[in-house]
C-alpha atoms as a PDB file:
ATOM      1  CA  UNK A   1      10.437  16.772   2.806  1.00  0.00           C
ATOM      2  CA  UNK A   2      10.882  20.463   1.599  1.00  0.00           C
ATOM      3  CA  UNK A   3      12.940  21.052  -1.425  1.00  0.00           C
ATOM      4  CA  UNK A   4      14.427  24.090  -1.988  1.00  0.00           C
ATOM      5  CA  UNK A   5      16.643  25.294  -4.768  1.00  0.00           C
ATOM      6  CA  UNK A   6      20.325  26.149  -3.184  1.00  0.00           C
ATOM      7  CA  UNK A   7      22.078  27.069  -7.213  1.00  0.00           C
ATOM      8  CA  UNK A   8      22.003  26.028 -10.650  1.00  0.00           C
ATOM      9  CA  UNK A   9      22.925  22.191  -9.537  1.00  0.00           C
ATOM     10  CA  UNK A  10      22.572  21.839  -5.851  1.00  0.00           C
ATOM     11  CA  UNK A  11      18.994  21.206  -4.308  1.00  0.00           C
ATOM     12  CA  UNK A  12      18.867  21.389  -0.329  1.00  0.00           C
ATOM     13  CA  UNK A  13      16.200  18.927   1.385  1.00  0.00           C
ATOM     14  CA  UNK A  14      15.070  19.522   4.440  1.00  0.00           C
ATOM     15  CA  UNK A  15      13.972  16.437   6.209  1.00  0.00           C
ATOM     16  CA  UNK A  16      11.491  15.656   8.772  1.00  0.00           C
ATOM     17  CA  UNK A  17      13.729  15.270  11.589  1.00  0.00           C
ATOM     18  CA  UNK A  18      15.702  18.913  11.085  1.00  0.00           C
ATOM     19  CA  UNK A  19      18.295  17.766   9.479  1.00  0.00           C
ATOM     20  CA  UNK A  20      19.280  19.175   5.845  1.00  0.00           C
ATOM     21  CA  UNK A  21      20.928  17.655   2.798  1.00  0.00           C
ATOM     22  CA  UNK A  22      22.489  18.972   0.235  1.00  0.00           C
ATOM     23  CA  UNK A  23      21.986  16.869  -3.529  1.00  0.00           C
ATOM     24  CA  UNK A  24      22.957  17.117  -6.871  1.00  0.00           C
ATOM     25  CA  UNK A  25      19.269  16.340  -8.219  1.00  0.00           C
ATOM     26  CA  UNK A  26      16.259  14.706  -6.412  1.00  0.00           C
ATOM     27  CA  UNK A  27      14.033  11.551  -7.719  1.00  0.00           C
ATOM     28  CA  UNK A  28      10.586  11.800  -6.443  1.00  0.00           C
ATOM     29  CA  UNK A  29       9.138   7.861  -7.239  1.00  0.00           C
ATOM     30  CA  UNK A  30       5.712   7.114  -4.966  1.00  0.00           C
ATOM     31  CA  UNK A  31       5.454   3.973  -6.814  1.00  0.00           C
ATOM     32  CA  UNK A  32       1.807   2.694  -7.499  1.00  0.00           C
ATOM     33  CA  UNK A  33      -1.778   3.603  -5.427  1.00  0.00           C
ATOM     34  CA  UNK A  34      -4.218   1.272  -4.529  1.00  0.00           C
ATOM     35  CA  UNK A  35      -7.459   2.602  -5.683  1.00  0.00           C
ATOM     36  CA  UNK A  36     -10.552  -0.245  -4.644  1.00  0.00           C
ATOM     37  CA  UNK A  37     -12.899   1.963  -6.112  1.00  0.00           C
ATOM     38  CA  UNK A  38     -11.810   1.637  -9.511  1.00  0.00           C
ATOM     39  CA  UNK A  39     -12.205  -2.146  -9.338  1.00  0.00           C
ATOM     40  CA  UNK A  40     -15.172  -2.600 -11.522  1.00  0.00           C
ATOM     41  CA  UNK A  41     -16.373  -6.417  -9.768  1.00  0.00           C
ATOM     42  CA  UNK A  42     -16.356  -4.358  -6.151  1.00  0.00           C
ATOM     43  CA  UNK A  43     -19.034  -1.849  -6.929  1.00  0.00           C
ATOM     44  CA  UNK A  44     -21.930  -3.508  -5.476  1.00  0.00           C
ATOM     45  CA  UNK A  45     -19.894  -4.797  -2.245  1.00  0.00           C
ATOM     46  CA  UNK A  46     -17.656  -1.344  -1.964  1.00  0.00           C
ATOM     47  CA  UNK A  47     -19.481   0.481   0.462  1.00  0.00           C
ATOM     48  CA  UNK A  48     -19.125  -2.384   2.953  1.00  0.00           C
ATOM     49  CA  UNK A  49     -15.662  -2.632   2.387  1.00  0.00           C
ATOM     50  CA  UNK A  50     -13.364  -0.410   4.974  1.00  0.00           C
ATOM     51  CA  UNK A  51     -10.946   1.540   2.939  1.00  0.00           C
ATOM     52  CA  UNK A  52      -7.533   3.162   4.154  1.00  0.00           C
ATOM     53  CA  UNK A  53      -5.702   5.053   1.557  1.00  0.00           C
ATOM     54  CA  UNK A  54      -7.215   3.088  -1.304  1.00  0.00           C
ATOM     55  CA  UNK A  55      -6.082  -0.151   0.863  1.00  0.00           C
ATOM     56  CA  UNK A  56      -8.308  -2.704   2.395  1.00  0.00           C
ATOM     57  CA  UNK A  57      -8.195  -2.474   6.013  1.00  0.00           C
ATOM     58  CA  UNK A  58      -7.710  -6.679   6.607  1.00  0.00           C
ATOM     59  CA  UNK A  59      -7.534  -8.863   9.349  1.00  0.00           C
ATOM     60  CA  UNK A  60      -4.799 -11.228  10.066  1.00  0.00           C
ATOM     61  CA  UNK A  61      -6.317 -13.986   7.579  1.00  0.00           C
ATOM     62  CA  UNK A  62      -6.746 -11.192   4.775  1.00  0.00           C
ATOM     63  CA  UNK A  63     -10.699 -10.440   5.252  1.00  0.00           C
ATOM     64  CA  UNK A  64     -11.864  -7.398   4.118  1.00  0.00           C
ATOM     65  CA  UNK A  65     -14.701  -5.993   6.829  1.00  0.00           C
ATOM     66  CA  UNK A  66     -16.941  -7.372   4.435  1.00  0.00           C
ATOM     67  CA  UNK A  67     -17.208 -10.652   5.911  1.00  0.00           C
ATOM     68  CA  UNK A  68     -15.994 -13.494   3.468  1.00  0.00           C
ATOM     69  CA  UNK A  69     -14.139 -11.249   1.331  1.00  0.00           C
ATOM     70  CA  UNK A  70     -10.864 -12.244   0.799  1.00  0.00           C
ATOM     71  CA  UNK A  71      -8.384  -9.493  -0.897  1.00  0.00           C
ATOM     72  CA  UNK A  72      -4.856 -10.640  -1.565  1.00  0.00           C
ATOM     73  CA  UNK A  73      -1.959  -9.256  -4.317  1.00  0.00           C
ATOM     74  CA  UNK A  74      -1.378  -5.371  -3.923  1.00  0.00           C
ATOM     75  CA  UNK A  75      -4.743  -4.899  -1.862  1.00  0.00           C
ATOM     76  CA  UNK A  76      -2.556  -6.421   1.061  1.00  0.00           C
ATOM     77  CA  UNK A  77       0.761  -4.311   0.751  1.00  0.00           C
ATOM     78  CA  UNK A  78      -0.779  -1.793   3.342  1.00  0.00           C
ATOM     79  CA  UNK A  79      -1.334  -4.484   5.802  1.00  0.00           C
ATOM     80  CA  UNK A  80       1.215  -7.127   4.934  1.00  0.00           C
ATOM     81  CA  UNK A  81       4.354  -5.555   3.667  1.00  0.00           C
ATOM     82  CA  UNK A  82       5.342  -5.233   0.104  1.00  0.00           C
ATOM     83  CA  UNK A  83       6.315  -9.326  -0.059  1.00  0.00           C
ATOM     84  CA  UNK A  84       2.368 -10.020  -0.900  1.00  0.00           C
ATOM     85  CA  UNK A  85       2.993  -7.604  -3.478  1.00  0.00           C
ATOM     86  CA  UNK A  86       4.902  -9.900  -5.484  1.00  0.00           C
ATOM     87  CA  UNK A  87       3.821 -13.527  -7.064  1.00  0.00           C
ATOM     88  CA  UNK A  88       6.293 -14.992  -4.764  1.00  0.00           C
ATOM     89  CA  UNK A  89       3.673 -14.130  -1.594  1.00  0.00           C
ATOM     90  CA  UNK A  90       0.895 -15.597  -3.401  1.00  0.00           C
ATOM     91  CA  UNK A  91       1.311 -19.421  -0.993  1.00  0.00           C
ATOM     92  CA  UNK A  92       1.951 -17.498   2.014  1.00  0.00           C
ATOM     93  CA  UNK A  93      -1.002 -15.401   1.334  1.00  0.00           C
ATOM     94  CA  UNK A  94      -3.497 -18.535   0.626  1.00  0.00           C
ATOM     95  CA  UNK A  95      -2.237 -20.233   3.626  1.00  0.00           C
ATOM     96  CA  UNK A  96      -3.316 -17.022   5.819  1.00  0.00           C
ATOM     97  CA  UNK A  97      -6.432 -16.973   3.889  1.00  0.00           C
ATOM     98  CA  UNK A  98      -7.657 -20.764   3.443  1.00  0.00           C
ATOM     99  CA  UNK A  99      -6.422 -20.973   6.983  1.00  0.00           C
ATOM    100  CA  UNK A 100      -8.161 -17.879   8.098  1.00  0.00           C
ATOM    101  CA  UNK A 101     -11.852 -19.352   6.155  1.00  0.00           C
ATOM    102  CA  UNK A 102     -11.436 -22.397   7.663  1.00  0.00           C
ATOM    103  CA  UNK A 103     -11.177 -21.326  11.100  1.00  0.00           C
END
């Protein structure tokens, strides 16, 4: 999205599909960015680890590519939607996992 001044109070945004809007004022929020390399207990295990935007790439049962490690939380919004963001994912996500270790 391109943002462009139009006045004093209007803002036009032109959007990815051509279209253009015309606002009153513009909230940029991006939220929060995973960042696995700031996670002090990963250091030694990071470079086997593949990384996507900060993400864990994971497989269906939430395994890193570093074979038995298990990343769950706000690792697996990339992946899993924003619901394993959230406490409420937490038995959903150690269902996929124990399931996933168990074979």
């Amino acid at each position: 999205m391109v943002a462009t001044a139009v006045s004093e109070h209007d803002v036009r945004l032109a959007l990815s599909d051509g279209k253009t809007l015309t606002a009153d004022h513009v909230d940029f929020a991006s939220g929060y960015r995973a960042d696995l390399a700031r996670v002090p207990y990963l250091d030694g295990v990071l470079d086997r680890v593949a990384v996507t935007w900060g993400f864990p790439a994971l497989t269906e049962g939430l395994e890193t590519s570093l074979a038995g490690l298990y990343l769950t939380g706000f690792a697996a919004t990339r992946d899993f939607g924003p619901f394993y963001g959230f406490t409420k994912g937490c038995p959903s996500a150690a269902h996929l996992a124990i399931t996933d270790m168990l074979g």
